[in-house]
PDB file of N, CA and C in Angstrom:
ATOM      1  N   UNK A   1    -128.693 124.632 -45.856  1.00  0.00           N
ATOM      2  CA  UNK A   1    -129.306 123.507 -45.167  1.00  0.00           C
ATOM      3  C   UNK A   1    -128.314 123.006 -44.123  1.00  0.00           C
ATOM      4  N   UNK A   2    -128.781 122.576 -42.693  1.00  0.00           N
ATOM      5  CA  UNK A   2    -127.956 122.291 -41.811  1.00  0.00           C
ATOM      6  C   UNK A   2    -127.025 121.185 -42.437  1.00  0.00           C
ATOM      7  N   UNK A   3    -126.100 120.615 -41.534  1.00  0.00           N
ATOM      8  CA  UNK A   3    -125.594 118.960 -41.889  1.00  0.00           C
ATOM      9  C   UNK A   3    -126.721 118.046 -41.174  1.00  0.00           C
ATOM     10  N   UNK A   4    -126.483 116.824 -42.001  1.00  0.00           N
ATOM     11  CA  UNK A   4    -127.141 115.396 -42.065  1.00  0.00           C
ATOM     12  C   UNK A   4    -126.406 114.728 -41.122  1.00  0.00           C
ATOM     13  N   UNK A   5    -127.250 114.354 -40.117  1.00  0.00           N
ATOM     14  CA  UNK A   5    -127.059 113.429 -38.832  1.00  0.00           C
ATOM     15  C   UNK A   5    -126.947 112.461 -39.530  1.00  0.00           C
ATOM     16  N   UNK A   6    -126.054 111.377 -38.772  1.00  0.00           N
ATOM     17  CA  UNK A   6    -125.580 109.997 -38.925  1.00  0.00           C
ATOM     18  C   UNK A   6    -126.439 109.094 -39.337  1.00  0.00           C
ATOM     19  N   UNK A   7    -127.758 109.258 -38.403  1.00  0.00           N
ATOM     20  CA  UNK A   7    -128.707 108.177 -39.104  1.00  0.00           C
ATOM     21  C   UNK A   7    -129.721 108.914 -40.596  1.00  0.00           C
ATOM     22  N   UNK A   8    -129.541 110.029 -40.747  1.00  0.00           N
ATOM     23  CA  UNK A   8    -130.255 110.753 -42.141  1.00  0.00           C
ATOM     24  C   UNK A   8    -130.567 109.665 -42.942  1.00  0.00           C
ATOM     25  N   UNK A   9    -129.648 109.119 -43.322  1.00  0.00           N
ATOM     26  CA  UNK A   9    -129.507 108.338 -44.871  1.00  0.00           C
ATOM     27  C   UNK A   9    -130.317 107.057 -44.389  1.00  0.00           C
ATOM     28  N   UNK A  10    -130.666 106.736 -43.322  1.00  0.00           N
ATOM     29  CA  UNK A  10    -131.409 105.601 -43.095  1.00  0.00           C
ATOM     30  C   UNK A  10    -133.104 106.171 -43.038  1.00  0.00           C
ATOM     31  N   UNK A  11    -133.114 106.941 -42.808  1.00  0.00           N
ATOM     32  CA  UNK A  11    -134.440 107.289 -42.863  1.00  0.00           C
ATOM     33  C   UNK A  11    -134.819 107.614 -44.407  1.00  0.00           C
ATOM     34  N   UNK A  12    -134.071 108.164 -44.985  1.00  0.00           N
ATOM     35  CA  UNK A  12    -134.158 108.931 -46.611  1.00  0.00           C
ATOM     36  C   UNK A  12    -134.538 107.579 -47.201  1.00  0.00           C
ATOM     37  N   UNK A  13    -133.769 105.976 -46.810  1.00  0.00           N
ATOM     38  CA  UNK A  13    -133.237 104.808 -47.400  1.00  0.00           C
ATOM     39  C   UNK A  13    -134.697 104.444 -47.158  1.00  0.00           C
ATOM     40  N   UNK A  14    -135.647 104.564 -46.027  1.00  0.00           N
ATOM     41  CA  UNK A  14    -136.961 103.683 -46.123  1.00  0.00           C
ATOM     42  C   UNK A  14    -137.466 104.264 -46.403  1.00  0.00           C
ATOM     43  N   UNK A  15    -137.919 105.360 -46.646  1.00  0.00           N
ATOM     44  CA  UNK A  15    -138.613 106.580 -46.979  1.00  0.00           C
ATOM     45  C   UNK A  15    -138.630 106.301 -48.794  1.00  0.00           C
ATOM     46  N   UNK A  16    -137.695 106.396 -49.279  1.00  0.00           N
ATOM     47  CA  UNK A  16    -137.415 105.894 -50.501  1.00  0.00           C
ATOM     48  C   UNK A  16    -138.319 104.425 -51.162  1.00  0.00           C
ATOM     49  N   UNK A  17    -137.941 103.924 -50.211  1.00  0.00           N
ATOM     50  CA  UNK A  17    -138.681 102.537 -50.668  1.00  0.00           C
ATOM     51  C   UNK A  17    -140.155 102.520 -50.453  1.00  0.00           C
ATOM     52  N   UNK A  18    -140.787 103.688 -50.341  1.00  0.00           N
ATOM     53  CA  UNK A  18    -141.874 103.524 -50.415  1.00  0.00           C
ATOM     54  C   UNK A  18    -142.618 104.372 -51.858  1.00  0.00           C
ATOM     55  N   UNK A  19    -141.946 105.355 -51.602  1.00  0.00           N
ATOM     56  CA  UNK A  19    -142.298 106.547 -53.038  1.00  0.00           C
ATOM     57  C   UNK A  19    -141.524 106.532 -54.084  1.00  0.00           C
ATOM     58  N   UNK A  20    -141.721 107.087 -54.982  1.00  0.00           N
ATOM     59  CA  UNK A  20    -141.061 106.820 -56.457  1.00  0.00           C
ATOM     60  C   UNK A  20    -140.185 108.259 -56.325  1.00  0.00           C
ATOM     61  N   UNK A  21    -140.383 109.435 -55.600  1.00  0.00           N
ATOM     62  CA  UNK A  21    -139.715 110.483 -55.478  1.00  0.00           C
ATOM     63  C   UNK A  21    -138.941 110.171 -54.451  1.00  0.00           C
ATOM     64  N   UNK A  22    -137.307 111.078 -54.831  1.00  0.00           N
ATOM     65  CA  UNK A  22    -136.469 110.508 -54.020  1.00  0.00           C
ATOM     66  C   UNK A  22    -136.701 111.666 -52.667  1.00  0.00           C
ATOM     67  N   UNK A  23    -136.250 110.887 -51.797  1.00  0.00           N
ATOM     68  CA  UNK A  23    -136.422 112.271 -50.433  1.00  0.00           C
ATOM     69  C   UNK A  23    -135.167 112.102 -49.463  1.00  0.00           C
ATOM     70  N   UNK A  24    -134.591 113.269 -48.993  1.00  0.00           N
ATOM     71  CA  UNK A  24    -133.620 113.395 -47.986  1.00  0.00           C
ATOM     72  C   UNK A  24    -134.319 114.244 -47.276  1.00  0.00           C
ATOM     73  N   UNK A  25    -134.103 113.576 -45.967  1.00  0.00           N
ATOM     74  CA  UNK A  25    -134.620 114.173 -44.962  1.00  0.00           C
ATOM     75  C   UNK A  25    -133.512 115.357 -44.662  1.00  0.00           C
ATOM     76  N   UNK A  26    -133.972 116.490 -43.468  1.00  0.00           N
ATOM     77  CA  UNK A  26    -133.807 117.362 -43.175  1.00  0.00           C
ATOM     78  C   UNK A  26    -134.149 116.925 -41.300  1.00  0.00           C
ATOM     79  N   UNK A  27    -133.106 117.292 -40.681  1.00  0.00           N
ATOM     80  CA  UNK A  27    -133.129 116.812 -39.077  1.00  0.00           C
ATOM     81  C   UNK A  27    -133.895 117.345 -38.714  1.00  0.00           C
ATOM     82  N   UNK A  28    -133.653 119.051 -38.530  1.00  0.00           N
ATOM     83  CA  UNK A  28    -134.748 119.442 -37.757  1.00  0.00           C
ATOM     84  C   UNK A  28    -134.813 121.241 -38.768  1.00  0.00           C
ATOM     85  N   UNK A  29    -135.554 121.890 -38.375  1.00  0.00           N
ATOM     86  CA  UNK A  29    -136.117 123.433 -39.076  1.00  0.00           C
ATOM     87  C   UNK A  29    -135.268 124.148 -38.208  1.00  0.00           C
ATOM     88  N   UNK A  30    -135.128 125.171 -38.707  1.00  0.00           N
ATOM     89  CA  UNK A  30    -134.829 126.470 -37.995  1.00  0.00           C
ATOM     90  C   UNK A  30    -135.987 126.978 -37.226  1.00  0.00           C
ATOM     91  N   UNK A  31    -135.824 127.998 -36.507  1.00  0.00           N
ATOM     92  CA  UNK A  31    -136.995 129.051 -36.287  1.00  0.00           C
ATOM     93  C   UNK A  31    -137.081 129.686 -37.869  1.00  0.00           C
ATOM     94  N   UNK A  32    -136.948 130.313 -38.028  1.00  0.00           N
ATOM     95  CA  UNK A  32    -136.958 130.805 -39.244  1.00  0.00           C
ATOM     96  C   UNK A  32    -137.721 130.271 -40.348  1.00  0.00           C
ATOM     97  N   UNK A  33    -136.942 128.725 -40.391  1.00  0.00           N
ATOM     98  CA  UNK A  33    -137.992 127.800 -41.566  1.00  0.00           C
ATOM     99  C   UNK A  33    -139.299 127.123 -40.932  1.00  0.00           C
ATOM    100  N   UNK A  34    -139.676 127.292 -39.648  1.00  0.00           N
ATOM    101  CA  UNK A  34    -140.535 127.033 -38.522  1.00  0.00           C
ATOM    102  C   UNK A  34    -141.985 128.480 -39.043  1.00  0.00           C
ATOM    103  N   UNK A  35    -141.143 129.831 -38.895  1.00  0.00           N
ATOM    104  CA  UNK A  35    -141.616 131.062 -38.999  1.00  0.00           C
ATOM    105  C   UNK A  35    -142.270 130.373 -40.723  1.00  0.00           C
ATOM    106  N   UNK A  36    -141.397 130.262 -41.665  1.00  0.00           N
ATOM    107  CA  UNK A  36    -141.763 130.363 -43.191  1.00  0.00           C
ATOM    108  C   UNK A  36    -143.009 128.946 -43.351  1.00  0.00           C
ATOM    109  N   UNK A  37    -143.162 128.252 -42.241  1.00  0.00           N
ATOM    110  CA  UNK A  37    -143.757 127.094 -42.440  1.00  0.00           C
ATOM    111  C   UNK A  37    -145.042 127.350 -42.414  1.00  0.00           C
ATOM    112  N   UNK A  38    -145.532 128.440 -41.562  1.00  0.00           N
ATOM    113  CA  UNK A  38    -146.419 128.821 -40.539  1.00  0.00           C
ATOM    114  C   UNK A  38    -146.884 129.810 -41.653  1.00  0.00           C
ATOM    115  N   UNK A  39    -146.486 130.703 -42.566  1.00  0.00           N
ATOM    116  CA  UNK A  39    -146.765 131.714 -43.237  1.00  0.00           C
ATOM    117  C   UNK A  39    -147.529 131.026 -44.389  1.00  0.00           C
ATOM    118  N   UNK A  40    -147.148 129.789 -45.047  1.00  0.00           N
ATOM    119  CA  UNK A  40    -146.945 129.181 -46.123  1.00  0.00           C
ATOM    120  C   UNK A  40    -148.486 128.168 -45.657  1.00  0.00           C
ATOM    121  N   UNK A  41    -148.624 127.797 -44.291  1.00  0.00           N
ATOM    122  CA  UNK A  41    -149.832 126.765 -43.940  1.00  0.00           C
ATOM    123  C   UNK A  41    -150.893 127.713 -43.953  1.00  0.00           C
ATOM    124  N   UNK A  42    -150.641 129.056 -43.392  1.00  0.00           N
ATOM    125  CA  UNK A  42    -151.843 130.212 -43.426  1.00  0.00           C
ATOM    126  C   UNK A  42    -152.559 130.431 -44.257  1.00  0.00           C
ATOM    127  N   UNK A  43    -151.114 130.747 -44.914  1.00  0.00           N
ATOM    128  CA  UNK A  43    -152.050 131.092 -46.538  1.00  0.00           C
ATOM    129  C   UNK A  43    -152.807 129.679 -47.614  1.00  0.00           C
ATOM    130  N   UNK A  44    -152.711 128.392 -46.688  1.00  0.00           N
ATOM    131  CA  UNK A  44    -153.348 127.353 -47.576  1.00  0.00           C
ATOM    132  C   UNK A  44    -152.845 126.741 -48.349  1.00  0.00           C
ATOM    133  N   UNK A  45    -150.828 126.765 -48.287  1.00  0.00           N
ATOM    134  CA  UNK A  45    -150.273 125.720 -48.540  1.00  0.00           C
ATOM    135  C   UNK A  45    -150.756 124.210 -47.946  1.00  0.00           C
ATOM    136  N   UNK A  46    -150.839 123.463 -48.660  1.00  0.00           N
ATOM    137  CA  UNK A  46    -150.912 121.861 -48.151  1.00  0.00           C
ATOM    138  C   UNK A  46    -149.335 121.526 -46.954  1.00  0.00           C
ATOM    139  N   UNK A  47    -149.623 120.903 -46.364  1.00  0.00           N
ATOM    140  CA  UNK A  47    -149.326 119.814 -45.502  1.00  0.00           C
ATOM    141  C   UNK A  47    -148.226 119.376 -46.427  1.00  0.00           C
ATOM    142  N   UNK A  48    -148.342 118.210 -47.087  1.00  0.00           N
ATOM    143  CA  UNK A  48    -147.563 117.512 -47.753  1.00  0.00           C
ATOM    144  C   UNK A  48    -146.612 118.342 -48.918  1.00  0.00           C
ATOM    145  N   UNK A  49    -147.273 119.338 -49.375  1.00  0.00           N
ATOM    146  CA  UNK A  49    -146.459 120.461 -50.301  1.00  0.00           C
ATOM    147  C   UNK A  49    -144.981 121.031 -49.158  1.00  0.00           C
ATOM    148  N   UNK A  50    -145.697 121.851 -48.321  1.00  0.00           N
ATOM    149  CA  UNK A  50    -144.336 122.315 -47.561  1.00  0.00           C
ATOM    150  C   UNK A  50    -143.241 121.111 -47.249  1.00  0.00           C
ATOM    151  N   UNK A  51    -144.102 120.388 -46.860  1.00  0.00           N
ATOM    152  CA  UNK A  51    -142.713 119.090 -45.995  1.00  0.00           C
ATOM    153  C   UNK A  51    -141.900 118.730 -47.399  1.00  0.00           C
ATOM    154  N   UNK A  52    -142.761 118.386 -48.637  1.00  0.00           N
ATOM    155  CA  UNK A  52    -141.819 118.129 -49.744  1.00  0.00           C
ATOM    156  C   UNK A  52    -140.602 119.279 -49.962  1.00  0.00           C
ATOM    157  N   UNK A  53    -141.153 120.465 -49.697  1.00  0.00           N
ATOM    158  CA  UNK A  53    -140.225 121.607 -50.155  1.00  0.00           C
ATOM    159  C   UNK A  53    -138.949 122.168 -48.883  1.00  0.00           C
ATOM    160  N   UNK A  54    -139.591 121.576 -48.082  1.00  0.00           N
ATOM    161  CA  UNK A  54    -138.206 121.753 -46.817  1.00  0.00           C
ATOM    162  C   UNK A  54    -138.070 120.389 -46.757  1.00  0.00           C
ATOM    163  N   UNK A  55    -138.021 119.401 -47.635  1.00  0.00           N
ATOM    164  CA  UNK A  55    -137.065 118.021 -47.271  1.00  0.00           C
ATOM    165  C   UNK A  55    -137.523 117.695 -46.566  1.00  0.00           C
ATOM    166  N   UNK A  56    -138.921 117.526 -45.350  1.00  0.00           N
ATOM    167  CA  UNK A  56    -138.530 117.120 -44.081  1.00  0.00           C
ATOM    168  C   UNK A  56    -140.175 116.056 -44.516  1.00  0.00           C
ATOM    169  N   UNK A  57    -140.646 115.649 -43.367  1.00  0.00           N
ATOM    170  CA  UNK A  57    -142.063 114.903 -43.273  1.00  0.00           C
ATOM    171  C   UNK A  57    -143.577 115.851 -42.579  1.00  0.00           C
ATOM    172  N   UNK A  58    -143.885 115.172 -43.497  1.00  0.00           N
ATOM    173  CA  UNK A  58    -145.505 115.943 -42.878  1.00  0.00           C
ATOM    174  C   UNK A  58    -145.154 115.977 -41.130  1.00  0.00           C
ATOM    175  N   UNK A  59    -145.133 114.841 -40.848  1.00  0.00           N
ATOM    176  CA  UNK A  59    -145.754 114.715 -39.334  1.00  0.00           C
ATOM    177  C   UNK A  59    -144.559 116.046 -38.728  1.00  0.00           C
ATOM    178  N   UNK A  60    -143.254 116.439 -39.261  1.00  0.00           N
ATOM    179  CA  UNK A  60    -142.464 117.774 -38.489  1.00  0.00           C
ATOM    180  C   UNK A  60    -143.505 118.771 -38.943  1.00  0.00           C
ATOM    181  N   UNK A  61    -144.252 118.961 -40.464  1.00  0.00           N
ATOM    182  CA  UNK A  61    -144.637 120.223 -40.315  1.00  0.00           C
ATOM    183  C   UNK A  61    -145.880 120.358 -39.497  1.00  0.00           C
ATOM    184  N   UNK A  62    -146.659 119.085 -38.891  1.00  0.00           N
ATOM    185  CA  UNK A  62    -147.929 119.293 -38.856  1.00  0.00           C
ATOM    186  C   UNK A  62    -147.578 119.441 -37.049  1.00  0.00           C
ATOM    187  N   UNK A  63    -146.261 118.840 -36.235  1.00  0.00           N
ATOM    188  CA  UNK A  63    -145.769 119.323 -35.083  1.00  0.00           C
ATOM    189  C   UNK A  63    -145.374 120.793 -34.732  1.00  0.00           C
ATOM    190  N   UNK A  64    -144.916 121.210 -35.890  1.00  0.00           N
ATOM    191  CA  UNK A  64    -144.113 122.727 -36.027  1.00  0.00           C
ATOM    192  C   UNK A  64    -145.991 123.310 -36.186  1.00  0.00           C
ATOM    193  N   UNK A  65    -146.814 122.814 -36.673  1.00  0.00           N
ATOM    194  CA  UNK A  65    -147.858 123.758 -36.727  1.00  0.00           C
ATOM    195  C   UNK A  65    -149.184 123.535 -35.285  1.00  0.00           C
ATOM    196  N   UNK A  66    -148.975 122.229 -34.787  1.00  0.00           N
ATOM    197  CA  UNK A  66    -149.602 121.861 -33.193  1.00  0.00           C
ATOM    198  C   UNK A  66    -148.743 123.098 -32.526  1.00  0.00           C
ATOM    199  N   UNK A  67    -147.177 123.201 -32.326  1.00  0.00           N
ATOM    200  CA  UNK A  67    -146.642 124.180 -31.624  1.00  0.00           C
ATOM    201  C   UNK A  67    -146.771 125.366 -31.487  1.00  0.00           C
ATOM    202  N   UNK A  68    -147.216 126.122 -32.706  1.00  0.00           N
ATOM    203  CA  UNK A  68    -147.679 127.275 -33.100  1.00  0.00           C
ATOM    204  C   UNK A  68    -149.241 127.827 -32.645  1.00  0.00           C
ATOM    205  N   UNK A  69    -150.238 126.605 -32.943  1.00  0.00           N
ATOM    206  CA  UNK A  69    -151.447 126.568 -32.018  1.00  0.00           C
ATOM    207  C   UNK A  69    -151.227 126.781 -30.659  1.00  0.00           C
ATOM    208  N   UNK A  70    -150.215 126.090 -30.023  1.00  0.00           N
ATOM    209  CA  UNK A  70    -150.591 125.881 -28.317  1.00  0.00           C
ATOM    210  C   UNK A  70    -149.703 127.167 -28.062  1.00  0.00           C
ATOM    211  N   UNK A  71    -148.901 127.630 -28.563  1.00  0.00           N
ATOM    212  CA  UNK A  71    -148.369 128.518 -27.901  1.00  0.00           C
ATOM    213  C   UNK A  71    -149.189 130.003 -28.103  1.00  0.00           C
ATOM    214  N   UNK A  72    -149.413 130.208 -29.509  1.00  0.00           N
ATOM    215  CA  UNK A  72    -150.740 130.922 -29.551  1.00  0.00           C
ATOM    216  C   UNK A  72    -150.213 132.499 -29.147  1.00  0.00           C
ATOM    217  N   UNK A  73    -151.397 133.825 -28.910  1.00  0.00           N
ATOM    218  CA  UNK A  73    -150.514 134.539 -29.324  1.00  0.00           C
ATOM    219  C   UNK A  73    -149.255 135.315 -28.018  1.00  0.00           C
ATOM    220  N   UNK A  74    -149.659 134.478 -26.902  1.00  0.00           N
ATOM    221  CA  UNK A  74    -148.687 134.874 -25.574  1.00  0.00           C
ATOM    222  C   UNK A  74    -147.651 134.469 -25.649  1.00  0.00           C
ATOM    223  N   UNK A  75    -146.876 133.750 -27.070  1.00  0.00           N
ATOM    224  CA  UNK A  75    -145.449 133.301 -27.068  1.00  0.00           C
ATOM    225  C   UNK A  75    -145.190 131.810 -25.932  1.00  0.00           C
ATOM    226  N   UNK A  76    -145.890 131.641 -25.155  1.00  0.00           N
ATOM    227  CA  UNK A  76    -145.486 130.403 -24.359  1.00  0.00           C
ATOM    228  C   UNK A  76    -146.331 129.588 -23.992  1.00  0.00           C
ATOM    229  N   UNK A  77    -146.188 128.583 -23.899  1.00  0.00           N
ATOM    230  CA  UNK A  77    -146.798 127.603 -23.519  1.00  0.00           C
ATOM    231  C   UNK A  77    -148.347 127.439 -22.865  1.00  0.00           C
TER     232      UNK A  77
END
Protein backbone atom coordinates (compact mmCIF):
# COMPACT_ATOMS: atom_id res chain seq x y z
CA UNK A 1 0.00 0.00 0.00
CA UNK A 2 1.37 3.43 -0.97
CA UNK A 3 2.24 5.98 2.10
CA UNK A 4 -0.54 8.07 3.84
CA UNK A 5 -0.63 11.74 2.93
CA UNK A 6 -0.59 14.22 5.72
CA UNK A 7 -4.15 14.89 5.75
CA UNK A 8 -5.13 10.74 5.58
CA UNK A 9 -5.85 10.53 9.22
CA UNK A 10 -8.29 13.40 9.00
CA UNK A 11 -10.37 11.99 6.59
CA UNK A 12 -10.16 8.22 8.20
CA UNK A 13 -11.02 10.60 11.67
CA UNK A 14 -14.60 11.75 10.06
CA UNK A 15 -15.17 8.93 8.17
CA UNK A 16 -14.97 7.04 11.44
CA UNK A 17 -17.41 9.03 13.16
CA UNK A 18 -19.90 8.08 11.12
CA UNK A 19 -19.61 4.08 10.82
CA UNK A 20 -18.99 1.62 13.44
CA UNK A 21 -16.22 0.01 11.02
CA UNK A 22 -12.99 1.50 11.29
CA UNK A 23 -11.65 2.88 7.79
CA UNK A 24 -8.24 4.26 6.54
CA UNK A 25 -8.31 5.76 3.62
CA UNK A 26 -6.05 4.98 0.74
CA UNK A 27 -4.91 8.39 -1.41
CA UNK A 28 -5.15 7.32 -4.58
CA UNK A 29 -5.13 3.45 -6.73
CA UNK A 30 -2.62 2.34 -8.85
CA UNK A 31 -3.31 1.50 -12.47
CA UNK A 32 -3.14 -1.82 -11.56
CA UNK A 33 -5.63 -1.58 -8.52
CA UNK A 34 -7.69 0.77 -11.09
CA UNK A 35 -7.23 -2.48 -13.72
CA UNK A 36 -8.38 -5.03 -10.51
CA UNK A 37 -11.29 -2.54 -9.76
CA UNK A 38 -12.72 -2.73 -13.16
CA UNK A 39 -12.42 -6.69 -13.29
CA UNK A 40 -14.06 -7.06 -9.83
CA UNK A 41 -17.20 -4.26 -10.92
CA UNK A 42 -17.64 -6.52 -14.22
CA UNK A 43 -18.05 -9.39 -12.76
CA UNK A 44 -20.83 -7.76 -10.22
CA UNK A 45 -18.82 -6.91 -7.34
CA UNK A 46 -20.79 -4.08 -5.44
CA UNK A 47 -19.65 -0.56 -5.32
CA UNK A 48 -19.31 -0.36 -1.67
CA UNK A 49 -17.65 -4.04 -1.37
CA UNK A 50 -14.54 -3.04 -3.54
CA UNK A 51 -14.00 0.52 -1.94
CA UNK A 52 -14.22 -1.39 1.54
CA UNK A 53 -11.53 -3.83 0.26
CA UNK A 54 -9.04 -1.25 -1.28
CA UNK A 55 -9.50 1.13 1.81
CA UNK A 56 -10.60 3.83 -0.35
CA UNK A 57 -14.50 5.42 -0.89
CA UNK A 58 -17.16 4.50 -3.16
CA UNK A 59 -17.22 7.85 -4.88
CA UNK A 60 -12.92 6.83 -6.07
CA UNK A 61 -14.30 3.54 -7.23
CA UNK A 62 -17.38 4.76 -8.92
CA UNK A 63 -14.73 7.75 -10.63
CA UNK A 64 -12.12 4.99 -11.48
CA UNK A 65 -15.25 3.25 -13.12
CA UNK A 66 -16.92 6.83 -15.00
CA UNK A 67 -13.08 6.79 -16.35
CA UNK A 68 -13.12 3.48 -17.70
CA UNK A 69 -16.61 4.20 -19.46
CA UNK A 70 -15.43 7.45 -21.19
CA UNK A 71 -12.34 6.26 -22.25
CA UNK A 72 -13.89 3.10 -23.57
CA UNK A 73 -12.28 0.83 -25.90
CA UNK A 74 -9.82 3.55 -27.92
CA UNK A 75 -7.74 4.01 -24.66
CA UNK A 76 -8.38 7.92 -24.68
CA UNK A 77 -10.48 10.25 -24.01
Amino acid sequence: MPEMGAHSHLFACAAKQFSSVPLVLQEALTKAQQVDVMVRLTAGESVAKVARDFGTTRQSIMRVRARHVSVGATGSP
